[in-house]
C-alpha atoms as a PDB file:
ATOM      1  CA  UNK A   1      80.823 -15.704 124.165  1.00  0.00           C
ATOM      2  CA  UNK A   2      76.941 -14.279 124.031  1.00  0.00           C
ATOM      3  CA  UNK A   3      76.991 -13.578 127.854  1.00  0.00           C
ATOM      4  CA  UNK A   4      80.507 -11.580 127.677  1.00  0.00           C
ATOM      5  CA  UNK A   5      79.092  -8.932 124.570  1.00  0.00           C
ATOM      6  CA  UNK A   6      75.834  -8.897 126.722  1.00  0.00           C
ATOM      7  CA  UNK A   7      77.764  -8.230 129.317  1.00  0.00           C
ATOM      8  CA  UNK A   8      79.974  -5.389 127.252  1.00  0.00           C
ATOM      9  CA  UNK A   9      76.898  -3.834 126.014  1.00  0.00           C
ATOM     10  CA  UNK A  10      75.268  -3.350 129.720  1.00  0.00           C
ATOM     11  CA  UNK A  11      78.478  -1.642 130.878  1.00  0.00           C
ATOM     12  CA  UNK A  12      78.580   0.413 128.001  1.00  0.00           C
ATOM     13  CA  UNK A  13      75.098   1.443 128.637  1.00  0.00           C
ATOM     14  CA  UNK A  14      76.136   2.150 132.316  1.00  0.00           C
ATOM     15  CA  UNK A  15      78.602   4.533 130.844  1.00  0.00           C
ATOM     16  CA  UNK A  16      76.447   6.417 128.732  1.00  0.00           C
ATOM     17  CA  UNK A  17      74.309   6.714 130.963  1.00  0.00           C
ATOM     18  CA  UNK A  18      76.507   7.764 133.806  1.00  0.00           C
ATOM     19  CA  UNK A  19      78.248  10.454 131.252  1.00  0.00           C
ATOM     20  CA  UNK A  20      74.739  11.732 130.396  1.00  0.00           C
ATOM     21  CA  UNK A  21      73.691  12.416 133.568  1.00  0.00           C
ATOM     22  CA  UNK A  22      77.066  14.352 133.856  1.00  0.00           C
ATOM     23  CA  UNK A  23      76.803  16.574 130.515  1.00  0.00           C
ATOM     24  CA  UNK A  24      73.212  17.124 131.597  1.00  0.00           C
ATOM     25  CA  UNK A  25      73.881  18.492 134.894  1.00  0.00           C
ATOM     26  CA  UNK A  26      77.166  20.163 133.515  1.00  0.00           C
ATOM     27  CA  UNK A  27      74.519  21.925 131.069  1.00  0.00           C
ATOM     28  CA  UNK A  28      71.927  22.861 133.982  1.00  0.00           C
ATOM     29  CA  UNK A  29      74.560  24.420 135.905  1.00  0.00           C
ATOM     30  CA  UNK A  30      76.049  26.875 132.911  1.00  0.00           C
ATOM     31  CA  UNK A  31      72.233  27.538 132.212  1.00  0.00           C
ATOM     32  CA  UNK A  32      71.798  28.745 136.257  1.00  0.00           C
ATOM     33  CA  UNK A  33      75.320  30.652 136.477  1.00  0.00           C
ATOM     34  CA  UNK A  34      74.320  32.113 132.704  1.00  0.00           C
ATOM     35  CA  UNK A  35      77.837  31.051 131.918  1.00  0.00           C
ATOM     36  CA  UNK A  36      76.633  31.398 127.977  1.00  0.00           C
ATOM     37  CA  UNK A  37      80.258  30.885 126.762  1.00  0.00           C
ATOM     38  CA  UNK A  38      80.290  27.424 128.379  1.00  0.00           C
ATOM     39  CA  UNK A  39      77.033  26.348 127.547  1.00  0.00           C
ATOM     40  CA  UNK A  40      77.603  27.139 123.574  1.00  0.00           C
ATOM     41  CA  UNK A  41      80.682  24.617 124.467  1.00  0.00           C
ATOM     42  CA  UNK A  42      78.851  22.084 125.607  1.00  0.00           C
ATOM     43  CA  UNK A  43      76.422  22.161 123.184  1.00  0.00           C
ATOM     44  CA  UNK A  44      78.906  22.300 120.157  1.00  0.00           C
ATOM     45  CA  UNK A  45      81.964  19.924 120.618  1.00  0.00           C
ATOM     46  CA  UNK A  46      78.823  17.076 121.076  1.00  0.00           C
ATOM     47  CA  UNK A  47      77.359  18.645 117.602  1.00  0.00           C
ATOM     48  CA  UNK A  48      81.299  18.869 116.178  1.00  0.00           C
ATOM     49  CA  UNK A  49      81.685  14.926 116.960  1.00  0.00           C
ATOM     50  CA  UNK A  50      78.206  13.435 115.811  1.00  0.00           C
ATOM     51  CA  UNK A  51      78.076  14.961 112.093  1.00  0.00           C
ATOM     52  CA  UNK A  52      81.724  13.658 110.911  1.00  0.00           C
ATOM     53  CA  UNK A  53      80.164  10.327 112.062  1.00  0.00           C
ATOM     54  CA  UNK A  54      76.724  10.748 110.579  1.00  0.00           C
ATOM     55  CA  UNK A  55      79.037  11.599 107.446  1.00  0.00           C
ATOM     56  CA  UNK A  56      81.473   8.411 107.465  1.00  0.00           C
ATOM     57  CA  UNK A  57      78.071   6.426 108.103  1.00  0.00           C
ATOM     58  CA  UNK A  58      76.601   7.186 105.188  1.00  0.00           C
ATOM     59  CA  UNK A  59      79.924   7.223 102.900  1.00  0.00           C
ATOM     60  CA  UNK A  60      80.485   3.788 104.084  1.00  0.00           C
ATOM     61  CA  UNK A  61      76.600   2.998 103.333  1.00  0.00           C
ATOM     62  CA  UNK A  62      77.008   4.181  99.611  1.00  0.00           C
ATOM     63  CA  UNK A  63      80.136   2.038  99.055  1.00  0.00           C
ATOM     64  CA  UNK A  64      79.040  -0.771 100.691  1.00  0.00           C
ATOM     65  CA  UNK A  65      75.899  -0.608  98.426  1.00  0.00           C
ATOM     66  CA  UNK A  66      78.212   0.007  95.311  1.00  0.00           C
ATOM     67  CA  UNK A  67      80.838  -3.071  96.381  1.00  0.00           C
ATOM     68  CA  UNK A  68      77.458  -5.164  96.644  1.00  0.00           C
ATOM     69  CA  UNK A  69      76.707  -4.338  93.157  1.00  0.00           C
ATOM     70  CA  UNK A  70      79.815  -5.041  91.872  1.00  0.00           C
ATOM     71  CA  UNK A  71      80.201  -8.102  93.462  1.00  0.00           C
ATOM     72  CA  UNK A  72      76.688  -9.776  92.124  1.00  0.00           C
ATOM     73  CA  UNK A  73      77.251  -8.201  88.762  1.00  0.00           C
ATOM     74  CA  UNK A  74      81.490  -8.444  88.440  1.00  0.00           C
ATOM     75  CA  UNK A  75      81.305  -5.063  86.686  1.00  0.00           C
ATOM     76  CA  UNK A  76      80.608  -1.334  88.458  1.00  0.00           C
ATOM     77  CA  UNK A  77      77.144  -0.590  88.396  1.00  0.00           C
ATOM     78  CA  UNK A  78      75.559   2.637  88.458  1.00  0.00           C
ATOM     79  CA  UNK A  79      71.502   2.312  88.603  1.00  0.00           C
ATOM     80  CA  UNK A  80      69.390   4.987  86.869  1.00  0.00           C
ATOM     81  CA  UNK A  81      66.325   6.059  88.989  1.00  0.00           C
ATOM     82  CA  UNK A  82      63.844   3.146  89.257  1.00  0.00           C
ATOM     83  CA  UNK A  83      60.992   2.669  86.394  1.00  0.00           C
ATOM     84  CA  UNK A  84      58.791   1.664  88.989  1.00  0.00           C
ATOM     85  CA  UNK A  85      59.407   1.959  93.024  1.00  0.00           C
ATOM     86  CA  UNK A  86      56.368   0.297  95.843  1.00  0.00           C
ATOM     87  CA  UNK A  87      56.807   1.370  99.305  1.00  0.00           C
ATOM     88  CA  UNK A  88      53.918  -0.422 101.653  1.00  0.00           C
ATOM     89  CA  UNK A  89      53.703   1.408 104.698  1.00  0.00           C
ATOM     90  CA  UNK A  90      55.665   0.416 107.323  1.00  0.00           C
ATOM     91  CA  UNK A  91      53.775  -1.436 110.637  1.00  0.00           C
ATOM     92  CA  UNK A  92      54.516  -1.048 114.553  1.00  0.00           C
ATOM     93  CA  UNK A  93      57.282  -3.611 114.321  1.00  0.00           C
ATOM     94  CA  UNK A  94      59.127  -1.928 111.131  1.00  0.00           C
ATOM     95  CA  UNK A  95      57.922  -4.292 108.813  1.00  0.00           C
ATOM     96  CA  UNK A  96      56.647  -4.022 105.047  1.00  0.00           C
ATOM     97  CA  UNK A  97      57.576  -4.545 101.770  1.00  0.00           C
ATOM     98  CA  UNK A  98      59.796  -2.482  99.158  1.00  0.00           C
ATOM     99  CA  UNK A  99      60.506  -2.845  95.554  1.00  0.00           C
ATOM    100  CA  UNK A 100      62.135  -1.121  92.921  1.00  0.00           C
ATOM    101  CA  UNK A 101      62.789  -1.922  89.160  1.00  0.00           C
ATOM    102  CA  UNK A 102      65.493  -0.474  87.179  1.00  0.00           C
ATOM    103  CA  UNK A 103      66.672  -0.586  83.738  1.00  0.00           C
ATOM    104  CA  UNK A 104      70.126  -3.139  83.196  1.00  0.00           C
ATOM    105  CA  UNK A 105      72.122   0.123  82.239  1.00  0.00           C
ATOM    106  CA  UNK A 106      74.228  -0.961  79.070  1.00  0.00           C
ATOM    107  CA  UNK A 107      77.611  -2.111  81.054  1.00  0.00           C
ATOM    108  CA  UNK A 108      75.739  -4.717  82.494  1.00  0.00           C
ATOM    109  CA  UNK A 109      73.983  -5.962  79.459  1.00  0.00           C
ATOM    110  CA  UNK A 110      77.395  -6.005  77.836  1.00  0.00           C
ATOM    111  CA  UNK A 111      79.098  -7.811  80.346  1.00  0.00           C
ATOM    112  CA  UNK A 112      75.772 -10.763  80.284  1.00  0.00           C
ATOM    113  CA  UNK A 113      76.062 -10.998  76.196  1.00  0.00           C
ATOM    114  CA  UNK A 114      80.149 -11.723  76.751  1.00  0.00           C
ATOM    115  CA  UNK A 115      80.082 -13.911  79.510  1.00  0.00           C
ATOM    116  CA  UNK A 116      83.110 -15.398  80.377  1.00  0.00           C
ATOM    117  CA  UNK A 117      84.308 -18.439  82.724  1.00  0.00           C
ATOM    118  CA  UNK A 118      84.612 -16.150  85.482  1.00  0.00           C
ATOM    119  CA  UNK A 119      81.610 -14.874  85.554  1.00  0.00           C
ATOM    120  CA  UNK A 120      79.911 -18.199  84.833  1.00  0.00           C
ATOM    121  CA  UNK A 121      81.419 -19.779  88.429  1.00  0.00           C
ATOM    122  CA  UNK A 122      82.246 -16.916  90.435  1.00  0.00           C
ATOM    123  CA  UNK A 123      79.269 -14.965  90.578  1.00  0.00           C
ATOM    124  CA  UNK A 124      76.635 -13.731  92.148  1.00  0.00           C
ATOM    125  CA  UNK A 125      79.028 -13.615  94.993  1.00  0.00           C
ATOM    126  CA  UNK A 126      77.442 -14.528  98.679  1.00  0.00           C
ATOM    127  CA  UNK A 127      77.910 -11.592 101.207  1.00  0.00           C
END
């Protein structure tokens, strides 16, 4: 199963790369015939297709993070900005260390001090 998404992923590659070399000569050639029309075309539809993505990315990153929440607390959490944040800076590889600390806002301290069976066995759920 490994060697067939390998496999997926270097023909997709192929692909992109084949349909880049494309736009870019598509590009080169409006540029040279000063077709300005064309080239604001290709430039734009590109633009037009990569923001509602960029978008949808980061609506899906916000409920994602907001669904994680819920499901370690088993109430909807909204955090208040963090009482203290560390950011070490980041090495070659990407790696380093983050923390932040945030007040329990009072719907989670509520939920703690009536703790019921549910939230006794069914939580912190595993992602």
């Amino acid at each position: 199963m490994g060697n067939l998404w390998f496999a997926g992923g270097v023909f997709a590659l192929l692909v992109a790369l084949a349909g880049s070399i494309h736009y870019g000569r598509c590009v080169i050639t409006a540029v040279r015939s000063k077709r300005w029309t064309r080239l604001v075309f290709h430039l734009s539809v590109p633009a037009l297709m990569v923001f509602p993505l960029w978008a949808a990315i980061a609506a899906w990153d916000a409920h994602s993070h907001a669904r994680e929440l819920a499901d370690l607390f088993d109430t909807e959490v909204t955090l208040a900005e963090p009482l203290f944040a560390f950011h070490s800076e980041r090495a070659f590889k990407g790696d380093g260390y983050s923390i932040s600390i945030h007040a329990r806002p009072a719907g989670i301290r509520q939920r703690f001090a009536s703790a019921d069976q549910r939230l006794l066995t069914g939580f912190p759920k595993k992602p």
